[in-house]
Protein backbone atom coordinates (compact mmCIF):
# COMPACT_ATOMS: atom_id res chain seq x y z
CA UNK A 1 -5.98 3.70 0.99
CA UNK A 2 -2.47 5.22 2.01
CA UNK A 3 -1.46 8.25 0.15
CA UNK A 4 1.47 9.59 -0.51
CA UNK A 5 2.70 12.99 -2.19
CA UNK A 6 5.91 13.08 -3.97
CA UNK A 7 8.18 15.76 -2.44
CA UNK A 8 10.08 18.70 -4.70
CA UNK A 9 12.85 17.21 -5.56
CA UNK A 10 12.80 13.71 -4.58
CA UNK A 11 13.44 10.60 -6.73
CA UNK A 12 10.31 8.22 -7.73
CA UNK A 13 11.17 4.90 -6.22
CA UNK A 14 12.01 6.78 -2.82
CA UNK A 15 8.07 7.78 -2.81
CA UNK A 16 7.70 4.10 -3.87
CA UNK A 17 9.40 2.89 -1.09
CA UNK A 18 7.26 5.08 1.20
CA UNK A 19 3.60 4.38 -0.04
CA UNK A 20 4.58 0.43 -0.45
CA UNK A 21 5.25 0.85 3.79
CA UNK A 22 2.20 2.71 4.13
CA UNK A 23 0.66 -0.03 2.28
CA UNK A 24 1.93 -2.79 4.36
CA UNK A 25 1.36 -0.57 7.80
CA UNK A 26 -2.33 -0.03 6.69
CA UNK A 27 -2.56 -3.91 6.18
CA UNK A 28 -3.76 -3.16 2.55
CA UNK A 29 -2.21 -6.31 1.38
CA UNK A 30 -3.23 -8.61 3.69
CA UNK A 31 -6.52 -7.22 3.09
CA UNK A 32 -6.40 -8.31 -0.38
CA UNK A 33 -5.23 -11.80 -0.01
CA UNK A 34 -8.24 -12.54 2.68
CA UNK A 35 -11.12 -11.02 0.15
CA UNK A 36 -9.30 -13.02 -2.17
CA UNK A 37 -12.12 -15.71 -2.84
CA UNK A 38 -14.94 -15.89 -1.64
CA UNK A 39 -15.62 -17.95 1.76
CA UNK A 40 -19.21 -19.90 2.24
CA UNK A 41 -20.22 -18.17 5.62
């Protein structure tokens, strides 16, 4: 899971911004949408 730490003095939805891209470079999402249902093997 990405993590990200808000810096001293910055606004919210900029550490927002930057966790939702570590999200998406992590392929968190994606991820999610496979395991979504379950698939007969």
């Amino acid at each position: 899971m990405p993590n990200v730490k808000v810096r001293e003095n910055e606004p919210f939805e900029f550490a927002l911004r930057r966790f939702k891209r570590s999200c998406e470079k992590a392929g968190v999402l994606t991820e999610v949408r496979r395991r979504e249902f379950y698939e007969k093997p």
